[in-house]
Protein backbone atom coordinates (compact mmCIF):
# COMPACT_ATOMS: atom_id res chain seq x y z
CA UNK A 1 171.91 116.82 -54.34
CA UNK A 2 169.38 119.70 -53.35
CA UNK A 3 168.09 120.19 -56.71
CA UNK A 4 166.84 116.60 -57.03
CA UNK A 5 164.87 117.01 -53.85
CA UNK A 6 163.19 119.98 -55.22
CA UNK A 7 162.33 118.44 -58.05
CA UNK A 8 161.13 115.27 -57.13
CA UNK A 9 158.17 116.59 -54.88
CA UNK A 10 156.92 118.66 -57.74
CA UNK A 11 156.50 115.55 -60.32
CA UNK A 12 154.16 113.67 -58.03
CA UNK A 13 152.29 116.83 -57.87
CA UNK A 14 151.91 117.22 -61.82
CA UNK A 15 151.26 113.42 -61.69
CA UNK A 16 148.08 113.72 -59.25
CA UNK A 17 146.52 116.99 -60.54
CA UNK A 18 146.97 116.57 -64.58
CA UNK A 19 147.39 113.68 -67.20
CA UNK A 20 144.53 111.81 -68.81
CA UNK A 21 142.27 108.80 -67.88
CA UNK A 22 140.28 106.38 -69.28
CA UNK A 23 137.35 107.62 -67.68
CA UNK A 24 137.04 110.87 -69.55
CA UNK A 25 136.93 109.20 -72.97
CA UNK A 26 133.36 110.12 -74.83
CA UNK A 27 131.13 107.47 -74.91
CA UNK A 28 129.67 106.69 -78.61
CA UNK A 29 126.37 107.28 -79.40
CA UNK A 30 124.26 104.00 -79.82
CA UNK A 31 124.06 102.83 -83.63
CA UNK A 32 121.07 104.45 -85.07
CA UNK A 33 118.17 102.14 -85.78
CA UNK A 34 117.49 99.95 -89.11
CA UNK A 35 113.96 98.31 -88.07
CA UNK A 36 110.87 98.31 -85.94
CA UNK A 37 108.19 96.34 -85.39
CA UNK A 38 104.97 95.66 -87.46
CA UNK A 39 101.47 94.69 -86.40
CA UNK A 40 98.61 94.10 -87.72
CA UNK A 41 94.68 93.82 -86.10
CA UNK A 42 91.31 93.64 -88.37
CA UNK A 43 87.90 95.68 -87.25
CA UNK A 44 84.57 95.96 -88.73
CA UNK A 45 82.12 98.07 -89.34
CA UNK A 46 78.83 95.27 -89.50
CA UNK A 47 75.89 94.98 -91.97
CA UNK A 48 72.28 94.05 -91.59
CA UNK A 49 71.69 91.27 -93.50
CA UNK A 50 74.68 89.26 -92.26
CA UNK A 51 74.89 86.82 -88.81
CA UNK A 52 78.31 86.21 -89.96
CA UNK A 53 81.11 87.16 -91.99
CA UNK A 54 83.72 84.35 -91.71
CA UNK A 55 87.25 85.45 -93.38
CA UNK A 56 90.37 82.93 -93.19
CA UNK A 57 93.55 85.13 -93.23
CA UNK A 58 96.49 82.96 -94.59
CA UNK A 59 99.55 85.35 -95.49
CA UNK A 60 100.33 89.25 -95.03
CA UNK A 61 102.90 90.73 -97.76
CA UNK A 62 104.78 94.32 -97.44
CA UNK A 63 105.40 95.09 -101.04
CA UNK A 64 109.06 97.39 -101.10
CA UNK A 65 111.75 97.56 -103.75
CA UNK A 66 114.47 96.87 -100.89
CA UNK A 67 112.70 93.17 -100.51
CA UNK A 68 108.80 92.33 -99.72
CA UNK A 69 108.19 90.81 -96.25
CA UNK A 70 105.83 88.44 -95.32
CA UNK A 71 104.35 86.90 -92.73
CA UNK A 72 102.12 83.75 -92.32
CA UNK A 73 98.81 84.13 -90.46
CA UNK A 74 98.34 80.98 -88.46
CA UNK A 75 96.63 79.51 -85.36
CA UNK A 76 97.77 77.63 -83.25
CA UNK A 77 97.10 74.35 -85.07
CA UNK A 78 99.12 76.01 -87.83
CA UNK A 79 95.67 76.52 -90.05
CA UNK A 80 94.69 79.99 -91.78
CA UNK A 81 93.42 82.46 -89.07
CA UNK A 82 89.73 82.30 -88.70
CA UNK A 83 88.15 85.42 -87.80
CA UNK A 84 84.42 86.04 -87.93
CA UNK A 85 84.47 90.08 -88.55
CA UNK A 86 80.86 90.33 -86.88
CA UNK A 87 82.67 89.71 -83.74
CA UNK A 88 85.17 92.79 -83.76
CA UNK A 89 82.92 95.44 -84.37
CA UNK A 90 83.22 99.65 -83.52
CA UNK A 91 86.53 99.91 -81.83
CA UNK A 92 87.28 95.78 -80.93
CA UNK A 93 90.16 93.99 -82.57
CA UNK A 94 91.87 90.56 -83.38
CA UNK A 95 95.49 90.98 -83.94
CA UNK A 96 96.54 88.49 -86.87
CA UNK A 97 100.27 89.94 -87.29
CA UNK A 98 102.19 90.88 -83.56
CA UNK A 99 105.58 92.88 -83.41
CA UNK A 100 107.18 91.50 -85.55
CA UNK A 101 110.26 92.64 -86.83
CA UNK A 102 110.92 95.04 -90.24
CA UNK A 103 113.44 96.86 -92.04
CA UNK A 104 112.70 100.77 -91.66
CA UNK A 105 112.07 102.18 -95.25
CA UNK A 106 108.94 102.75 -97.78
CA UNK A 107 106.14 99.83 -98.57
CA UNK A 108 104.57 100.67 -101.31
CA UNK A 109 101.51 97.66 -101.02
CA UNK A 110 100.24 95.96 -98.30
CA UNK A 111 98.92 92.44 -99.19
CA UNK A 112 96.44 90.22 -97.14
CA UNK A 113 95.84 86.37 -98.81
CA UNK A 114 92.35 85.33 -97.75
CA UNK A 115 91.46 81.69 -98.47
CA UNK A 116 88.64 80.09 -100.32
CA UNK A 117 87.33 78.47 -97.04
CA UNK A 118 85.93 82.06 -96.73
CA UNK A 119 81.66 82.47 -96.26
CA UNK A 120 79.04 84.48 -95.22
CA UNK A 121 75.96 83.35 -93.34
CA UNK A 122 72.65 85.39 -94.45
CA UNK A 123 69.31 84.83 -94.48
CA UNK A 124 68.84 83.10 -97.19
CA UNK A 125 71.75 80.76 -96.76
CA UNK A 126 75.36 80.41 -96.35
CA UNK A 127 77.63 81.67 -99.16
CA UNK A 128 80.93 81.34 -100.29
CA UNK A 129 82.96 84.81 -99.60
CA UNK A 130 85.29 85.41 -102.25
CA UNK A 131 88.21 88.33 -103.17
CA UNK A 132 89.09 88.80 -106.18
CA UNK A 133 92.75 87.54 -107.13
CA UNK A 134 92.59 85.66 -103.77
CA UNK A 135 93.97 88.54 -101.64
CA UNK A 136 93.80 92.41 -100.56
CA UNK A 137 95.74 95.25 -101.76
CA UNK A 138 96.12 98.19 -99.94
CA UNK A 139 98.34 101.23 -100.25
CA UNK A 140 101.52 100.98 -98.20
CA UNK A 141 103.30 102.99 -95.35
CA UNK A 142 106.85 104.35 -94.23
CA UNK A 143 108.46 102.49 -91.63
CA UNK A 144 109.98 104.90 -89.52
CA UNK A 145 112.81 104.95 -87.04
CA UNK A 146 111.63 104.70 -82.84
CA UNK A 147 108.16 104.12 -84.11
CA UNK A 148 106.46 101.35 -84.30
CA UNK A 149 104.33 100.32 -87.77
CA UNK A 150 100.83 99.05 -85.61
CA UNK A 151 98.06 99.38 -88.44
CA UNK A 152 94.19 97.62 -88.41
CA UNK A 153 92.76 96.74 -91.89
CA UNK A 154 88.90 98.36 -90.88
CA UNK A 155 86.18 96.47 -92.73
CA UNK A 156 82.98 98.46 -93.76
CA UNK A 157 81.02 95.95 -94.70
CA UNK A 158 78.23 97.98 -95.93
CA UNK A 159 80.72 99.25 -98.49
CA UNK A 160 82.88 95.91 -99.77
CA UNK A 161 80.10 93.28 -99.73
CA UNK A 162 78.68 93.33 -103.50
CA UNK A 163 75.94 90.48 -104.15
CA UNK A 164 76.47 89.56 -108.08
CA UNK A 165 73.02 88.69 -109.82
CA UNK A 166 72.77 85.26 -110.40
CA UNK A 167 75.70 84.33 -108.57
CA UNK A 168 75.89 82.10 -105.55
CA UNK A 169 78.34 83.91 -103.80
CA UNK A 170 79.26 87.28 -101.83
CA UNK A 171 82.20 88.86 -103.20
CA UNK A 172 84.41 90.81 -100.80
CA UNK A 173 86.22 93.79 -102.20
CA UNK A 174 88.33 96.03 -101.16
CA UNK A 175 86.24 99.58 -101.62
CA UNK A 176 85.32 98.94 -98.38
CA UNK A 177 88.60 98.10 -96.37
CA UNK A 178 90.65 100.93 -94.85
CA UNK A 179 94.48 100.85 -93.67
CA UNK A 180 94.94 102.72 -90.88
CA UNK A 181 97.80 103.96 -88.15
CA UNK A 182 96.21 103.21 -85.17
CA UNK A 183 98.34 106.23 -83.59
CA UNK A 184 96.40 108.16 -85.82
CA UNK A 185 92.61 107.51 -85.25
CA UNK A 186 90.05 107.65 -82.52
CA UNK A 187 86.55 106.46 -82.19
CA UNK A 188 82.79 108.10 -82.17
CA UNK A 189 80.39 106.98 -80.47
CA UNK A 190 76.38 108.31 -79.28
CA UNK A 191 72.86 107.26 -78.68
CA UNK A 192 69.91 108.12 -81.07
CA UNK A 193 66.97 109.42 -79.86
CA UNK A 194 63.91 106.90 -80.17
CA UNK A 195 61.76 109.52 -81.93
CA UNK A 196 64.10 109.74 -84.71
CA UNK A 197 64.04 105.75 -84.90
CA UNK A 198 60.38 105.54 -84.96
CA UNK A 199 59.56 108.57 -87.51
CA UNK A 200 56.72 108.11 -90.03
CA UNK A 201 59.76 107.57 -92.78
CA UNK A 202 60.31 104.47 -90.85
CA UNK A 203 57.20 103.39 -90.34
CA UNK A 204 56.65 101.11 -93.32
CA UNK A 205 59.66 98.96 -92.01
CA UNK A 206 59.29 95.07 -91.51
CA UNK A 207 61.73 95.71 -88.58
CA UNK A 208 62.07 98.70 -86.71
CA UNK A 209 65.70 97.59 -86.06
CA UNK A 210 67.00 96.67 -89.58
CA UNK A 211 68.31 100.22 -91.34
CA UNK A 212 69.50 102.45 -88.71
CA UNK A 213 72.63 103.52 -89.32
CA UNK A 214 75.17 106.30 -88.52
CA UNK A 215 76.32 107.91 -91.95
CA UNK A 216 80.24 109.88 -91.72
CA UNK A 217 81.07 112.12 -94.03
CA UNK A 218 84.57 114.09 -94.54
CA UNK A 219 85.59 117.66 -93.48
CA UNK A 220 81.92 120.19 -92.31
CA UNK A 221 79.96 122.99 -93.45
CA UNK A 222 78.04 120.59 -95.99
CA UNK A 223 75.13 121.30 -97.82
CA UNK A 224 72.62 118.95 -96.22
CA UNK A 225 71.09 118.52 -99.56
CA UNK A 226 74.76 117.38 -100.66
CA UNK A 227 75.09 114.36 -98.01
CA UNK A 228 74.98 111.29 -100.12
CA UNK A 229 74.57 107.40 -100.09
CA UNK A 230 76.99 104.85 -100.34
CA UNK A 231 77.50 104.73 -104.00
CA UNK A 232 80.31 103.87 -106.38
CA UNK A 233 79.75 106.49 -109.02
CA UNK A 234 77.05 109.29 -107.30
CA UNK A 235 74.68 110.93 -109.82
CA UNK A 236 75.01 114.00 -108.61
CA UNK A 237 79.07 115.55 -108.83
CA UNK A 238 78.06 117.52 -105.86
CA UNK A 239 77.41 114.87 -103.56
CA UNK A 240 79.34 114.18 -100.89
CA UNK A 241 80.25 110.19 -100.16
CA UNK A 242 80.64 108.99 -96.57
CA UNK A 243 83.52 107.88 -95.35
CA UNK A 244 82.40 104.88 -93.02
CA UNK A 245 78.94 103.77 -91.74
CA UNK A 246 77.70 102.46 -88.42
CA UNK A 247 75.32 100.19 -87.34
CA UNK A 248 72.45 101.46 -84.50
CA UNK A 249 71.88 98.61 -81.96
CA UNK A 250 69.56 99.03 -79.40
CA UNK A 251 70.66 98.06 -75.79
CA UNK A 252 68.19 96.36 -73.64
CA UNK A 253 69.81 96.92 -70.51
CA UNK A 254 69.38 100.55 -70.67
CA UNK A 255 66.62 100.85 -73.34
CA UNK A 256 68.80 102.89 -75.15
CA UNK A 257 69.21 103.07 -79.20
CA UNK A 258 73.74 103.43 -80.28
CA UNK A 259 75.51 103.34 -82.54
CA UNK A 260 79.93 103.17 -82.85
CA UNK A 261 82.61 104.20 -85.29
CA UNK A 262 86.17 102.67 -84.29
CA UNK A 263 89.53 103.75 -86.24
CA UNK A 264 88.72 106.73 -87.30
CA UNK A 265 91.29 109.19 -89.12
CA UNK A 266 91.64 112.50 -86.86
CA UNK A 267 89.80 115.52 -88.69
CA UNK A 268 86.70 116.99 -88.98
CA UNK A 269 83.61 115.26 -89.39
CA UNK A 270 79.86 115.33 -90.43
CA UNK A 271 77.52 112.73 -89.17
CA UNK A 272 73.93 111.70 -90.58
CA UNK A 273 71.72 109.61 -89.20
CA UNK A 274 69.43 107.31 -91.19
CA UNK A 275 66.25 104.62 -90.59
CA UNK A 276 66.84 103.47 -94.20
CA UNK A 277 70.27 102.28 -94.73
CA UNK A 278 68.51 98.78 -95.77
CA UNK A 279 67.66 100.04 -99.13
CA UNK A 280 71.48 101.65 -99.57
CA UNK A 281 72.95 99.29 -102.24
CA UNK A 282 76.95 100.20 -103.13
CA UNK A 283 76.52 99.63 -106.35
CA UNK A 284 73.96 102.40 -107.34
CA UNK A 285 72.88 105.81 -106.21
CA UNK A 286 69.78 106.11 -104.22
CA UNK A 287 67.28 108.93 -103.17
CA UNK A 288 64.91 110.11 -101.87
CA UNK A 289 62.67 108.24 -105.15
CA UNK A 290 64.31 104.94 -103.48
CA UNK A 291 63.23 105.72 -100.30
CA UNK A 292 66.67 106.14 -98.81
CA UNK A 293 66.27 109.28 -96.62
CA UNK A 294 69.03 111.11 -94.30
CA UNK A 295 67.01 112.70 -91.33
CA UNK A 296 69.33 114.50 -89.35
CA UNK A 297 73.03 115.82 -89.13
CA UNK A 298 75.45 116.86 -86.54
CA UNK A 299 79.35 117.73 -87.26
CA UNK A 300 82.12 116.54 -84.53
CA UNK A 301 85.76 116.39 -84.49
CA UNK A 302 87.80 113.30 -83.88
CA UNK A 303 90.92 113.34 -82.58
CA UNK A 304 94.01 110.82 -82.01
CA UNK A 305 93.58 108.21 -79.14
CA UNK A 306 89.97 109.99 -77.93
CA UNK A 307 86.82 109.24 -78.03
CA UNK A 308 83.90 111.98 -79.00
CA UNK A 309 80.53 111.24 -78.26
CA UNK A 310 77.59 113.06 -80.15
CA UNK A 311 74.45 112.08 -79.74
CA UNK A 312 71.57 112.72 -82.08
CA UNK A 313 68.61 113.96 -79.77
């Protein structure tokens, strides 16, 4: 019987020191992802002649060979979104699609319906504001895992307003209507010296106020010479086209002349400034024969989530 007591202490100690337990099984790694979220804001980048630029948003459409999405922009009475673009200027915003849900993969197109209800008020009336097939297309993105697709459709105004001869309406187009990541952009933003607002090539002006504008121009080291207006086919092949425009406003509480660029891509930068951006017409190339003059320029870089601020002294 000895040889059973021996052996019996030894199996409880191979029971308490070895074996396996549930508690050392690997845990799996979480499923990856197959969506993210999508949002959408509008901005704009505001023109003279305008005291409002009323747009009704009705549907948003990602265009993908997997299956478009879309997404109905309501209020809260159900109605197309009403949005008057003169009130989200520089870097302000009005979301019209929020987090909503998408499959991860490539859009090709981004759609926005706008609505016939659409107008313009100017100073010589109010306008129907029309875009051509009824909607805006814009290139696409890549919906990417752990990140989420926010984007603001940027309205220059300057740029996408075209006044037809003979016409009573505005058309809207898309020329002037940028999609961009908002992850990816930053603003600028500086004062402008009053000397440069009242030089003699502003002096024949009705209003000092109308035609100061902020000119921005791609990549630096430009030919000043080469700094061009906003036209759809320049004259010149050298000439370099800007990439937005901003509106100078002059602050009475500080008596101080500004100007804004919101959602702007991260790169290098040159900036003109200008007293004459009221006789810029998109549509044809003006000079120095048109009165359209650049007086000064400055170069800056932008980058992600910052703001820069040059000033033009």
């Amino acid at each position: 019987m000895k040889p059973l007591l021996a052996v019996f202490p030894l199996a409880l100690v191979l029971s308490a020191c070895g074996g396996s337990s549930s508690d050392d099984t690997p845990t799996p790694p979480p499923p990856a992802p197959t969506s993210t979220t999508f949002s959408l804001a509008v901005s704009d980048a505001p023109v003279d002649e305008a005291q409002a630029v009323v747009v009704y948003f009705d549907e948003v459409e990602l265009i993908s060979s997997e299956g478009n999405q879309r997404f109905s922009v309501a209020d809260a009475s159900g109605n197309p979104r009403r949005v008057d673009l003169l009130t989200v200027q520089g870097s302000d915003f009005e979301s019209i699609v929020t987090a909503e849900e998408i499959p991860l993969g490539t859009y090709t197109q981004l759609r926005v319906s706008v609505t016939d209800a659409s107008y313009i008020e100017m100073d010589g009336g109010t306008f129907p504001l029309k875009v051509p097939s009824g909607e805006l297309k814009l290139d696409g993105f890549t919906a990417l895992p752990n990140v989420q697709a926010a984007y603001t459709l940027e309205f220059d105004l300057r740029k996408s307003l075209v006044d037809p001869v003979g016409q009573q309406v505005i058309f809207l187009k898309p020329r002037g209507v940028r999609l961009v990541a908002n992850n990816e952009v930053g603003v600028l933003e500086g004062t402008i010296a009053q000397s440069l607002i009242e030089d003699p090539a502003c002096a024949n002006k009705i209003d000092p106020l109308v035609g100061n504008a902020v000119y921005l121009y791609p990549g630096q080291n430009h030919e000043f010479a080469n700094l061009g207006d906003d036209a759809d086919n320049p004259a010149d092949a050298n000439e370099v086209s800007p990439y937005s425009m901003a509106t100078v406003s002059f602050d009475e509480a500080t008596g101080t002349y500004g100007y804004q660029v919101g959602y702007v891509a991260a790169g290098d930068y040159t900036l003109a400034f200008t007293c004459r951006a009221d006789l810029d017409m998109p549509e044809t190339d003006e000079g120095l024969d048109d009165g359209f003059v650049l007086m000064q320029a400055k170069e800056a870089v932008v980058s992600a989530g910052q703001t820069t601020v040059l000033d033009f002294p």
